[in-house]
PDB file of N, CA and C in Angstrom:
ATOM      1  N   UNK A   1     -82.570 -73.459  47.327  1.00  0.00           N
ATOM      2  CA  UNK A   1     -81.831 -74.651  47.010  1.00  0.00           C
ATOM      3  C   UNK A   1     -80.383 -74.453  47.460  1.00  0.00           C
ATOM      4  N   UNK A   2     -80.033 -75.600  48.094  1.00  0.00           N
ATOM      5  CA  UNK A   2     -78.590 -75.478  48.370  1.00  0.00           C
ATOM      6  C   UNK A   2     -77.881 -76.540  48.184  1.00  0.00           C
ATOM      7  N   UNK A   3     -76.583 -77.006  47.956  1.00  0.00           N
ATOM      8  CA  UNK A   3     -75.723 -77.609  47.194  1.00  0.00           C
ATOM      9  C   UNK A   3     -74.477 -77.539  47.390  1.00  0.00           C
ATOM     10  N   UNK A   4     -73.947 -79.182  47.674  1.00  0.00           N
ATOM     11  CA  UNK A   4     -72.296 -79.176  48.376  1.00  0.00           C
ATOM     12  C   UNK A   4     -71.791 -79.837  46.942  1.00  0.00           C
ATOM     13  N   UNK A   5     -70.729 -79.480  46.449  1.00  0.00           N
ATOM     14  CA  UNK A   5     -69.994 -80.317  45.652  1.00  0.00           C
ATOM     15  C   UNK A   5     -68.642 -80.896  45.598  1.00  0.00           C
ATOM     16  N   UNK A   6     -68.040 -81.704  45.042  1.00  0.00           N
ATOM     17  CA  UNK A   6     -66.658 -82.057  45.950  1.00  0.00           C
ATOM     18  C   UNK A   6     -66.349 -82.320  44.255  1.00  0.00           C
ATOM     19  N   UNK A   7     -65.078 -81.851  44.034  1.00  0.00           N
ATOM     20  CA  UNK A   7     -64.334 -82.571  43.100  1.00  0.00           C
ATOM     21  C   UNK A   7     -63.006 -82.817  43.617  1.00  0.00           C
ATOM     22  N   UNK A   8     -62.711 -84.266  42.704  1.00  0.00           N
ATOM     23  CA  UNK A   8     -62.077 -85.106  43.165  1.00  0.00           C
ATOM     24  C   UNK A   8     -60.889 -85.177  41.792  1.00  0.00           C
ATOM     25  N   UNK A   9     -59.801 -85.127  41.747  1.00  0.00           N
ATOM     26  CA  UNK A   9     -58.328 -85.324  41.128  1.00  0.00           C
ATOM     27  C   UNK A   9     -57.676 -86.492  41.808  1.00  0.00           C
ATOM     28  N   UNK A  10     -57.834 -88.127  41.484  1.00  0.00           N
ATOM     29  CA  UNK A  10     -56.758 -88.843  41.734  1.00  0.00           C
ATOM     30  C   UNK A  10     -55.138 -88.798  42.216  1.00  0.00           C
ATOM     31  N   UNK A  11     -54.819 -89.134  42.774  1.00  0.00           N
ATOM     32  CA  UNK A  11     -53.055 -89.221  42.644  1.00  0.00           C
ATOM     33  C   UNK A  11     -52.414 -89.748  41.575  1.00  0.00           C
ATOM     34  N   UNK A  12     -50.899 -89.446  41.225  1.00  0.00           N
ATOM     35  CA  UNK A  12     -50.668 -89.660  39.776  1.00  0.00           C
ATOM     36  C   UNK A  12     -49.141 -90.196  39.906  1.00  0.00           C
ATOM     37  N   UNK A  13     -48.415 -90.245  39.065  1.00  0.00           N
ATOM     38  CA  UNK A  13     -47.015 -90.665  39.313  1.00  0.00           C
ATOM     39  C   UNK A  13     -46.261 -90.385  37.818  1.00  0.00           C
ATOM     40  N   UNK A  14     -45.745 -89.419  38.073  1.00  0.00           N
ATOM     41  CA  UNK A  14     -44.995 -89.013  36.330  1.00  0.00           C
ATOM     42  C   UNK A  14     -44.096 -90.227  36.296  1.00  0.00           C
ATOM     43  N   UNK A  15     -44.425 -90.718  34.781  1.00  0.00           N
ATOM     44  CA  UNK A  15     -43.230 -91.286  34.044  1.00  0.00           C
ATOM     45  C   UNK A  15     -42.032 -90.667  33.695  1.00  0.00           C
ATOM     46  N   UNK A  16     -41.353 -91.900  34.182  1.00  0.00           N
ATOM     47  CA  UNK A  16     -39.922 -91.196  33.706  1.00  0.00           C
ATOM     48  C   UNK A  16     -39.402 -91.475  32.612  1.00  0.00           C
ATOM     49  N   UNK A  17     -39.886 -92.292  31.816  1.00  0.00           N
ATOM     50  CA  UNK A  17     -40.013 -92.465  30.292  1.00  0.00           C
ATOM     51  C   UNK A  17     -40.345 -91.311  29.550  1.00  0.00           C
ATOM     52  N   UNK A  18     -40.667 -90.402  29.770  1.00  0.00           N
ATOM     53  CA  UNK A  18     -40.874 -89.351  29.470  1.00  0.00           C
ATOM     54  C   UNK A  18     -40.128 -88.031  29.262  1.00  0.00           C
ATOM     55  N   UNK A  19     -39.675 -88.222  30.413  1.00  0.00           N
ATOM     56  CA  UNK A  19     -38.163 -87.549  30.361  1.00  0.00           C
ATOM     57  C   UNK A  19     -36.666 -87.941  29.977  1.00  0.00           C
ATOM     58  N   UNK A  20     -36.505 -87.951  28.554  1.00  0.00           N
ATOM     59  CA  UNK A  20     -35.719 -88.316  28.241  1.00  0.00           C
ATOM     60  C   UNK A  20     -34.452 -87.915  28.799  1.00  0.00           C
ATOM     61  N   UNK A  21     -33.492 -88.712  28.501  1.00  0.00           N
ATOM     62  CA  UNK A  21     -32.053 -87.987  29.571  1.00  0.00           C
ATOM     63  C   UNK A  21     -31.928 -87.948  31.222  1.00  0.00           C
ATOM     64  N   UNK A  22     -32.764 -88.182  31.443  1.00  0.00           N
ATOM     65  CA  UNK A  22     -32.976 -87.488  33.213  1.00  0.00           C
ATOM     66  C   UNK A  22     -34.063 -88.677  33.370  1.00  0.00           C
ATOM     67  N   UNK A  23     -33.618 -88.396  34.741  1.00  0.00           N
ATOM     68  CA  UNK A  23     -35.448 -88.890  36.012  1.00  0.00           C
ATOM     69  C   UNK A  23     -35.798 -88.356  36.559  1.00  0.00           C
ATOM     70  N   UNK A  24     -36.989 -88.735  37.344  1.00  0.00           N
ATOM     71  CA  UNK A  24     -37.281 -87.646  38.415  1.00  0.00           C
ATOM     72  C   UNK A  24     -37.737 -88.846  39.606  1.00  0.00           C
ATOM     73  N   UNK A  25     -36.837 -87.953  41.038  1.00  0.00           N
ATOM     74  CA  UNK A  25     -36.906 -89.146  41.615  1.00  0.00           C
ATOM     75  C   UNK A  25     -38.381 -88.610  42.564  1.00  0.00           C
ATOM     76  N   UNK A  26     -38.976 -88.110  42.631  1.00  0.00           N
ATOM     77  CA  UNK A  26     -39.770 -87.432  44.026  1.00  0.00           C
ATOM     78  C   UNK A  26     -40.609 -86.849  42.816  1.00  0.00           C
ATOM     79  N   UNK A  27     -41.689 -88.141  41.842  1.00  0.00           N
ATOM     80  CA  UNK A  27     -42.127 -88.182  41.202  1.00  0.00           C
ATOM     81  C   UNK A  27     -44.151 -87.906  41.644  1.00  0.00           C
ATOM     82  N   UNK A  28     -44.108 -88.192  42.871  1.00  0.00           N
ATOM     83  CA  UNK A  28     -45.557 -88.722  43.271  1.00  0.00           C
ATOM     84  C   UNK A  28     -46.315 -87.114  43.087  1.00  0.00           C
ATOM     85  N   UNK A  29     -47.568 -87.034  42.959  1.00  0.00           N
ATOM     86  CA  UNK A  29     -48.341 -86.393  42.081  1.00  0.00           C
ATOM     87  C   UNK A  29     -49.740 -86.874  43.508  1.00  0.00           C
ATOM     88  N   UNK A  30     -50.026 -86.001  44.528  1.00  0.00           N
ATOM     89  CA  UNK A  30     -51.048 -86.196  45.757  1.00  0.00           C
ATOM     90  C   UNK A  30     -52.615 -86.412  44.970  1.00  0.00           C
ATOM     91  N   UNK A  31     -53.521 -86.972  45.775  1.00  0.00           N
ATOM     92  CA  UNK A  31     -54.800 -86.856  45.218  1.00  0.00           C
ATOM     93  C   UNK A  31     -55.114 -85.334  46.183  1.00  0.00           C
ATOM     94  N   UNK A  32     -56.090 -84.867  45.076  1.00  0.00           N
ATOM     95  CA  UNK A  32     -56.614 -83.704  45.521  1.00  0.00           C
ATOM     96  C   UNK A  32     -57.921 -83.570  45.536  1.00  0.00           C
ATOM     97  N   UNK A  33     -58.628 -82.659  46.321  1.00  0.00           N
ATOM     98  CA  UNK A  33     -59.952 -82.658  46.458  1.00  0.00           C
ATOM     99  C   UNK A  33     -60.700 -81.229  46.813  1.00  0.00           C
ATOM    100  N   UNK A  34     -61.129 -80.240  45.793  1.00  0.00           N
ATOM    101  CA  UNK A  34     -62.065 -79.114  46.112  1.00  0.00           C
ATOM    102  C   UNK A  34     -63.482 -79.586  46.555  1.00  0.00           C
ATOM    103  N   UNK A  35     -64.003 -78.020  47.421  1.00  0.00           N
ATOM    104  CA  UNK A  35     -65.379 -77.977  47.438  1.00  0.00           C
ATOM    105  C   UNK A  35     -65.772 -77.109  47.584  1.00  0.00           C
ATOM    106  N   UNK A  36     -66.462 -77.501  46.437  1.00  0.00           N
ATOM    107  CA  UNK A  36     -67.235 -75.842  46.170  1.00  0.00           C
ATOM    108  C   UNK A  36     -68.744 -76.103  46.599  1.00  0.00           C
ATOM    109  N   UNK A  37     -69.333 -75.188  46.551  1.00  0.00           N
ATOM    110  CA  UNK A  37     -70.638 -74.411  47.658  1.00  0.00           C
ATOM    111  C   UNK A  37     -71.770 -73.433  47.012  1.00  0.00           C
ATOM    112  N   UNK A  38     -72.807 -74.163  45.882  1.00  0.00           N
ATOM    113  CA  UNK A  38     -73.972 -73.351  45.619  1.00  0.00           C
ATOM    114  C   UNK A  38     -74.838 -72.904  46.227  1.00  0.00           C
ATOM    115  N   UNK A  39     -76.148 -72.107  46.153  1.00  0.00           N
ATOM    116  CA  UNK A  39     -77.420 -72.080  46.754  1.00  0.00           C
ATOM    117  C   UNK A  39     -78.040 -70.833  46.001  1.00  0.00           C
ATOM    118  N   UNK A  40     -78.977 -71.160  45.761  1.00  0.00           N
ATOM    119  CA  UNK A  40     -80.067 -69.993  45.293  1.00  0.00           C
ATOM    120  C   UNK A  40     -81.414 -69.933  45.788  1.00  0.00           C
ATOM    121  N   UNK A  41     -81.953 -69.109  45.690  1.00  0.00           N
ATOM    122  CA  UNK A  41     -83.189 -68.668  46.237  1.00  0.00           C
ATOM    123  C   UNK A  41     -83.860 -67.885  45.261  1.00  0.00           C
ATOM    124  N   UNK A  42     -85.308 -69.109  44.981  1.00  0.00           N
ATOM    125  CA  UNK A  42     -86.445 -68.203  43.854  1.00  0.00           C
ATOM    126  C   UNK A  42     -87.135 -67.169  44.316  1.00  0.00           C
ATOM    127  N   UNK A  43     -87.473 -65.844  43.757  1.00  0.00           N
ATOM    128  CA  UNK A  43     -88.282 -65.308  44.301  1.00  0.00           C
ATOM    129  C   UNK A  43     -89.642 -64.689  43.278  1.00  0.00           C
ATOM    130  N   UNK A  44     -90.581 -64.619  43.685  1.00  0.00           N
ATOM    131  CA  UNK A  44     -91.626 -65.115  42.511  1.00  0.00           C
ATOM    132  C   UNK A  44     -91.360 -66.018  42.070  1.00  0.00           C
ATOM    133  N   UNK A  45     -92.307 -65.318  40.444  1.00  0.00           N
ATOM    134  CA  UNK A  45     -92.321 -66.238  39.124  1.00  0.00           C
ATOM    135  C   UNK A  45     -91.139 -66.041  38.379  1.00  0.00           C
ATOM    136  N   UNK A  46     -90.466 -64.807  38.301  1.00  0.00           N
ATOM    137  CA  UNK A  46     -89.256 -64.305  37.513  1.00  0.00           C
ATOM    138  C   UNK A  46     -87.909 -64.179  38.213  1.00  0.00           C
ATOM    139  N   UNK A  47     -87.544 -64.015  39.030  1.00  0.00           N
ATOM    140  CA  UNK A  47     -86.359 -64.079  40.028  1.00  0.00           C
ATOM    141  C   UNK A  47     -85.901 -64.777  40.203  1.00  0.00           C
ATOM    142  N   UNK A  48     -84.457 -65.481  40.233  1.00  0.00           N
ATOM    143  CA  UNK A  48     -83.985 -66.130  41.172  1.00  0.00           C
ATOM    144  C   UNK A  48     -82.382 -65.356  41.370  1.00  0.00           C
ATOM    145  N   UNK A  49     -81.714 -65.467  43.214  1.00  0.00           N
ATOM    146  CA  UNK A  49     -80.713 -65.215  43.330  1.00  0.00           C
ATOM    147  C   UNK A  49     -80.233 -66.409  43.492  1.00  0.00           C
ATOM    148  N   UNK A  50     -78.676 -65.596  43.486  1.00  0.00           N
ATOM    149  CA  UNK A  50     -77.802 -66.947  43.544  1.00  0.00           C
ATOM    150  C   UNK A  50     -76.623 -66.622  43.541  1.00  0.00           C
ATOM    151  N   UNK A  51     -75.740 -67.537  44.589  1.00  0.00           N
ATOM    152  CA  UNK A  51     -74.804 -67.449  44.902  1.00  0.00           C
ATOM    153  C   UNK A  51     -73.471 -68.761  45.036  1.00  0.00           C
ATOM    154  N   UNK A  52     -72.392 -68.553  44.303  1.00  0.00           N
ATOM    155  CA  UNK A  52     -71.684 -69.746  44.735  1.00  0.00           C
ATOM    156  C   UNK A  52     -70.270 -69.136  44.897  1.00  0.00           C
ATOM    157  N   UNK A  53     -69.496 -70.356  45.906  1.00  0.00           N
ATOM    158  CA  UNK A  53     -67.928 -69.998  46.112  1.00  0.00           C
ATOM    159  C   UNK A  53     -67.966 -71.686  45.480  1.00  0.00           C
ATOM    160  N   UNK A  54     -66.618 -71.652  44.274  1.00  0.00           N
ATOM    161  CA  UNK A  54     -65.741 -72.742  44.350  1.00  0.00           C
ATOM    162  C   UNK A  54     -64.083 -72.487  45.278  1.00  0.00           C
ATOM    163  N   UNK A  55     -63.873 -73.866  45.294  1.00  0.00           N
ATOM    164  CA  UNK A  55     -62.452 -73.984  45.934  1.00  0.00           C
ATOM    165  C   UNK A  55     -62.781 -73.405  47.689  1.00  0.00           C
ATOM    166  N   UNK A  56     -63.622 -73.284  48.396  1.00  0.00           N
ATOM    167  CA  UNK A  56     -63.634 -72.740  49.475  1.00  0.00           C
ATOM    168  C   UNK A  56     -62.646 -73.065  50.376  1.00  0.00           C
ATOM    169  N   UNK A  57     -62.089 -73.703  50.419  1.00  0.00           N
ATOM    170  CA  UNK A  57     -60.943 -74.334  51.646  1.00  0.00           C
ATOM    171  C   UNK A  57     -59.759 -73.450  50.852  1.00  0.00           C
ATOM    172  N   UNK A  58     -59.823 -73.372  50.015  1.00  0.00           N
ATOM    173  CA  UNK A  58     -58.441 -72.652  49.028  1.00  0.00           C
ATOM    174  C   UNK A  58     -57.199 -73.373  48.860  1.00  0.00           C
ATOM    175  N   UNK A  59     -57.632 -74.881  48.426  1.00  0.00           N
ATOM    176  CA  UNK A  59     -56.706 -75.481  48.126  1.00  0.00           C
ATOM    177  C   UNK A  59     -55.737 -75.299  47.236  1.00  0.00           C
ATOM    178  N   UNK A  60     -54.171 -74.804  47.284  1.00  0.00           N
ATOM    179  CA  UNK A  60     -53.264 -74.943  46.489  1.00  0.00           C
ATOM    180  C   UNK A  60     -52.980 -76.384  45.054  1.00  0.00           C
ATOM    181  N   UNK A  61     -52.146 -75.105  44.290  1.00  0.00           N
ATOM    182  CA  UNK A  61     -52.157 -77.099  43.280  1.00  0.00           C
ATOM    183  C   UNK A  61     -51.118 -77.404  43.628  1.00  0.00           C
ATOM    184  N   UNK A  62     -50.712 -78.466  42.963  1.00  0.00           N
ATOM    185  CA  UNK A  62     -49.450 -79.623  43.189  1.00  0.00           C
ATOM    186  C   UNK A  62     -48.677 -78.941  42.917  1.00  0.00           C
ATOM    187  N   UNK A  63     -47.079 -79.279  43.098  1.00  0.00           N
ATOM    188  CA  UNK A  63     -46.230 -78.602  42.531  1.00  0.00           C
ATOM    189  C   UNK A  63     -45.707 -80.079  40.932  1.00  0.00           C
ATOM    190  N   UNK A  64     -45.558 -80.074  40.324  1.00  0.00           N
ATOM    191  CA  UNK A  64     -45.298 -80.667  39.341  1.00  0.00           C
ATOM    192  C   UNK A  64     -43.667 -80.475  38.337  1.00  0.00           C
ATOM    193  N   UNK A  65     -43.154 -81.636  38.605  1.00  0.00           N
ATOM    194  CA  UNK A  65     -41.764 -81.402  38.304  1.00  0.00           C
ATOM    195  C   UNK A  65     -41.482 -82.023  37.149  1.00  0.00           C
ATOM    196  N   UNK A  66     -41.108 -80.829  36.118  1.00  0.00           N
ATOM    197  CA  UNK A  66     -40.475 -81.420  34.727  1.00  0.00           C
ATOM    198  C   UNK A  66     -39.458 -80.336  34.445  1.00  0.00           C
ATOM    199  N   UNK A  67     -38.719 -81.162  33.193  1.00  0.00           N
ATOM    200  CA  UNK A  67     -38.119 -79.698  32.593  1.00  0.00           C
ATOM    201  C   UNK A  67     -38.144 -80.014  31.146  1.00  0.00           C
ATOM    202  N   UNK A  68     -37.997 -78.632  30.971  1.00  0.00           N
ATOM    203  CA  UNK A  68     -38.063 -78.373  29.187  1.00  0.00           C
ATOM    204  C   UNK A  68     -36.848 -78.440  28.530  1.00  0.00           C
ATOM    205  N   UNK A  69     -35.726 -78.445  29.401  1.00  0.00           N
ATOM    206  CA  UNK A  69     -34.267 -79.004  28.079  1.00  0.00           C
ATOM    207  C   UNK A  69     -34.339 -80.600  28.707  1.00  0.00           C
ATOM    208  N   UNK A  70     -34.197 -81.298  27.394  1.00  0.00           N
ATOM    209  CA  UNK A  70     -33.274 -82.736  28.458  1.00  0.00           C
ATOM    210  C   UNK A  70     -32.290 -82.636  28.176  1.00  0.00           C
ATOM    211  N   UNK A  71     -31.993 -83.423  29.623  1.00  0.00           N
ATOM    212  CA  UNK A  71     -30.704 -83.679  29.655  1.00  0.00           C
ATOM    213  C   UNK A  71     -30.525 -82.454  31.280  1.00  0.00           C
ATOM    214  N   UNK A  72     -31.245 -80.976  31.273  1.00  0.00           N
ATOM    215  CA  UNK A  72     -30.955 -80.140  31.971  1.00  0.00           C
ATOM    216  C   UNK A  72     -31.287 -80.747  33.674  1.00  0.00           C
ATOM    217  N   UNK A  73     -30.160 -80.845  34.661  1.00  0.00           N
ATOM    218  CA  UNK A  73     -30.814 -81.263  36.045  1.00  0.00           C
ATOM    219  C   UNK A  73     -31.643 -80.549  36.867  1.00  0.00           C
ATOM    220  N   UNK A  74     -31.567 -79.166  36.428  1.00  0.00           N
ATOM    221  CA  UNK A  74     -32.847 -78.459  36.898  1.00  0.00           C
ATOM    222  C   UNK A  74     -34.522 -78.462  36.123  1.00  0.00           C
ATOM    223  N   UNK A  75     -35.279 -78.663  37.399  1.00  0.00           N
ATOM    224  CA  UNK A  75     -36.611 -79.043  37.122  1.00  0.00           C
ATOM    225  C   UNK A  75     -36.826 -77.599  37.513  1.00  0.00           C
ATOM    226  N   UNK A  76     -38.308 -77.724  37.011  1.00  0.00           N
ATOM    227  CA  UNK A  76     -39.060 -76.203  37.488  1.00  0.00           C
ATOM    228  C   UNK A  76     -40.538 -76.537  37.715  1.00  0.00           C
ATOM    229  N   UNK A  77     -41.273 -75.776  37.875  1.00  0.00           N
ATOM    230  CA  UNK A  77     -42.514 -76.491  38.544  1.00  0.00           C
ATOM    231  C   UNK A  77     -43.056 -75.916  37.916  1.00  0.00           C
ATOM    232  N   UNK A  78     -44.194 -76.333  36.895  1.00  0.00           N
ATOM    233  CA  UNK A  78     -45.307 -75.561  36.136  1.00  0.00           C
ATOM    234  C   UNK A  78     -47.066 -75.681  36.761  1.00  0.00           C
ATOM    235  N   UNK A  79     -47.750 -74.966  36.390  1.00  0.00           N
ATOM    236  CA  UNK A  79     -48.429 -75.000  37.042  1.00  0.00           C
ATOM    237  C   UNK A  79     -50.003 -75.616  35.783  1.00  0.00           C
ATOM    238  N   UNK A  80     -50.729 -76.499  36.233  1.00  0.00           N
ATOM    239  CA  UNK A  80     -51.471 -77.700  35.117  1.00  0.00           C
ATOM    240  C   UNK A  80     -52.511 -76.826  35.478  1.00  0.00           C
ATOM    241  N   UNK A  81     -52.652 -75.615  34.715  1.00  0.00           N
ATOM    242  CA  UNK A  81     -54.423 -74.890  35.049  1.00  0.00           C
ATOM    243  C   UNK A  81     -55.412 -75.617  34.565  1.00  0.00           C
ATOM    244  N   UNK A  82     -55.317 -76.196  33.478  1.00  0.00           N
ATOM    245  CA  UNK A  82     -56.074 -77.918  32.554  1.00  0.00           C
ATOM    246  C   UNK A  82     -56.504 -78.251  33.253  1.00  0.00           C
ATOM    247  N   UNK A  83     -56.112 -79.159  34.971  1.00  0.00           N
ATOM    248  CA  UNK A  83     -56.473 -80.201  35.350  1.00  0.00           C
ATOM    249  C   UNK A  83     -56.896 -79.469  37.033  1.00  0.00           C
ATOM    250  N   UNK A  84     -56.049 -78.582  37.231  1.00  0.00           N
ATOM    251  CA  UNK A  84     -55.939 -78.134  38.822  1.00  0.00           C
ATOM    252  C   UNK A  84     -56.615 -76.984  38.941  1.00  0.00           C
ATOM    253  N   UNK A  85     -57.345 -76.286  40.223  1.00  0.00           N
ATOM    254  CA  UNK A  85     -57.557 -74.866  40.314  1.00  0.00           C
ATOM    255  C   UNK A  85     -56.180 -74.171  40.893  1.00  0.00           C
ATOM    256  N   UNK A  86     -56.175 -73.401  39.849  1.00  0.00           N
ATOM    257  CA  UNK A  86     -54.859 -72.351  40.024  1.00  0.00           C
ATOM    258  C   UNK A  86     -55.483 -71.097  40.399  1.00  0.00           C
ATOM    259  N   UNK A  87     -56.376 -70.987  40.695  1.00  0.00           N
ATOM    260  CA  UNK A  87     -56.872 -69.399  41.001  1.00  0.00           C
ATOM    261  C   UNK A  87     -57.440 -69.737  42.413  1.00  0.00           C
ATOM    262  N   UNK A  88     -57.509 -70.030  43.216  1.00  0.00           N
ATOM    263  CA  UNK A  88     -57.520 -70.414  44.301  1.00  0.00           C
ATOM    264  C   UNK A  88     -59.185 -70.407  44.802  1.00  0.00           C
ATOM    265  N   UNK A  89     -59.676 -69.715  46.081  1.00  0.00           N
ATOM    266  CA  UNK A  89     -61.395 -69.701  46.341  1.00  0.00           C
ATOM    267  C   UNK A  89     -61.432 -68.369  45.199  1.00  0.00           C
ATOM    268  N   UNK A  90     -62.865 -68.717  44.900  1.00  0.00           N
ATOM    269  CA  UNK A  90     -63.315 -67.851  44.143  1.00  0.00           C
ATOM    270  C   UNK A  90     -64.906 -67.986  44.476  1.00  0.00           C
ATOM    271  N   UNK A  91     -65.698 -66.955  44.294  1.00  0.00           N
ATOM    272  CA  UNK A  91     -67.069 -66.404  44.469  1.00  0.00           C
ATOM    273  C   UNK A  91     -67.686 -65.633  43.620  1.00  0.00           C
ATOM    274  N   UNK A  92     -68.679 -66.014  43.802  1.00  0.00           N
ATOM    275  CA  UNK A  92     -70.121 -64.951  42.782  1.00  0.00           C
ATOM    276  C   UNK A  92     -70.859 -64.625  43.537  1.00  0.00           C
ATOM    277  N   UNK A  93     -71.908 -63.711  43.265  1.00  0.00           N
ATOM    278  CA  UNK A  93     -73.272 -63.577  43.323  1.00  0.00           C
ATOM    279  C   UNK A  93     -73.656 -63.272  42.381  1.00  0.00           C
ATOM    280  N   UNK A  94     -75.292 -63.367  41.716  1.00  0.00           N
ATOM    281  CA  UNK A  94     -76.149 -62.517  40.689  1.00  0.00           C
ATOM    282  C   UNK A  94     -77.279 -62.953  40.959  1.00  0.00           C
ATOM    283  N   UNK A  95     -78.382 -62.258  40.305  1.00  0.00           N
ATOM    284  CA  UNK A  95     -79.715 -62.261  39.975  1.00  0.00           C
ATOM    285  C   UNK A  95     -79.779 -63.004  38.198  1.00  0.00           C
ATOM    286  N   UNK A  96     -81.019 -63.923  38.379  1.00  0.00           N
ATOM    287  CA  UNK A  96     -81.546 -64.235  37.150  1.00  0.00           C
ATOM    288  C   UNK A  96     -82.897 -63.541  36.857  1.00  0.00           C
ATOM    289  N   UNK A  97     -83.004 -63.392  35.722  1.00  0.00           N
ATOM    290  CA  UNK A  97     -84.888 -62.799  35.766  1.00  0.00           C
ATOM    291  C   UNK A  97     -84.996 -63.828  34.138  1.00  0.00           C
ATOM    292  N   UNK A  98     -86.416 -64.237  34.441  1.00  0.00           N
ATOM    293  CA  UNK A  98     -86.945 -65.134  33.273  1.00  0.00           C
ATOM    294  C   UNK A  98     -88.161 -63.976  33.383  1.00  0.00           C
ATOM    295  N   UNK A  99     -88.612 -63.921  31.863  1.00  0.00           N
ATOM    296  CA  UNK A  99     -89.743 -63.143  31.685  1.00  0.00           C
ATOM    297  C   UNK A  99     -90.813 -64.144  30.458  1.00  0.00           C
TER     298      UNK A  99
END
């Protein structure tokens, strides 16, 4: 069995209602899009391997601009592990056994 998957993150646009004291002008927030890449192979009755990479292209996340004093004009860029892959391609392999 093999298997393409695509996830999909909209584009976004921080409020500046949010940031009290301040704005942010270079607010836009890109749509983003991973794909990750299963496949396994049964063997017998009890076996199966299997293998997957997510993120294969190794898409970076957004950079995302807020800050934590208001009022402060420096922004800093945090990074939304919640919503984005922050660990960039990643891979497996293993064996299953059903008995």
């Amino acid at each position: 069995m093999f298997e393409l998957q695509g996830r999909f993150i909209g584009a976004a646009q921080i409020n500046n209602a949010w940031v009290q004291g301040s704005s942010v002008d270079h607010n836009d927030i890109p749509f983003y899009k991973y794909l990750d890449v299963r496949a396994s192979y049964k063997i017998g009755d009890h076996f199966t391997v299997y293998g997957a990479v997510d993120n294969l292209t190794g898409v970076l996340p957004p950079e995302i601009l807020f800050s934590s004093n208001i009022g402060d004009p420096s922004f800093t860029s945090p990074i939304r592990d919640d919503i984005y892959d922050y660990l960039g391609r990643q891979w497996r392999i293993g064996v299953r056994a059903r008995f």
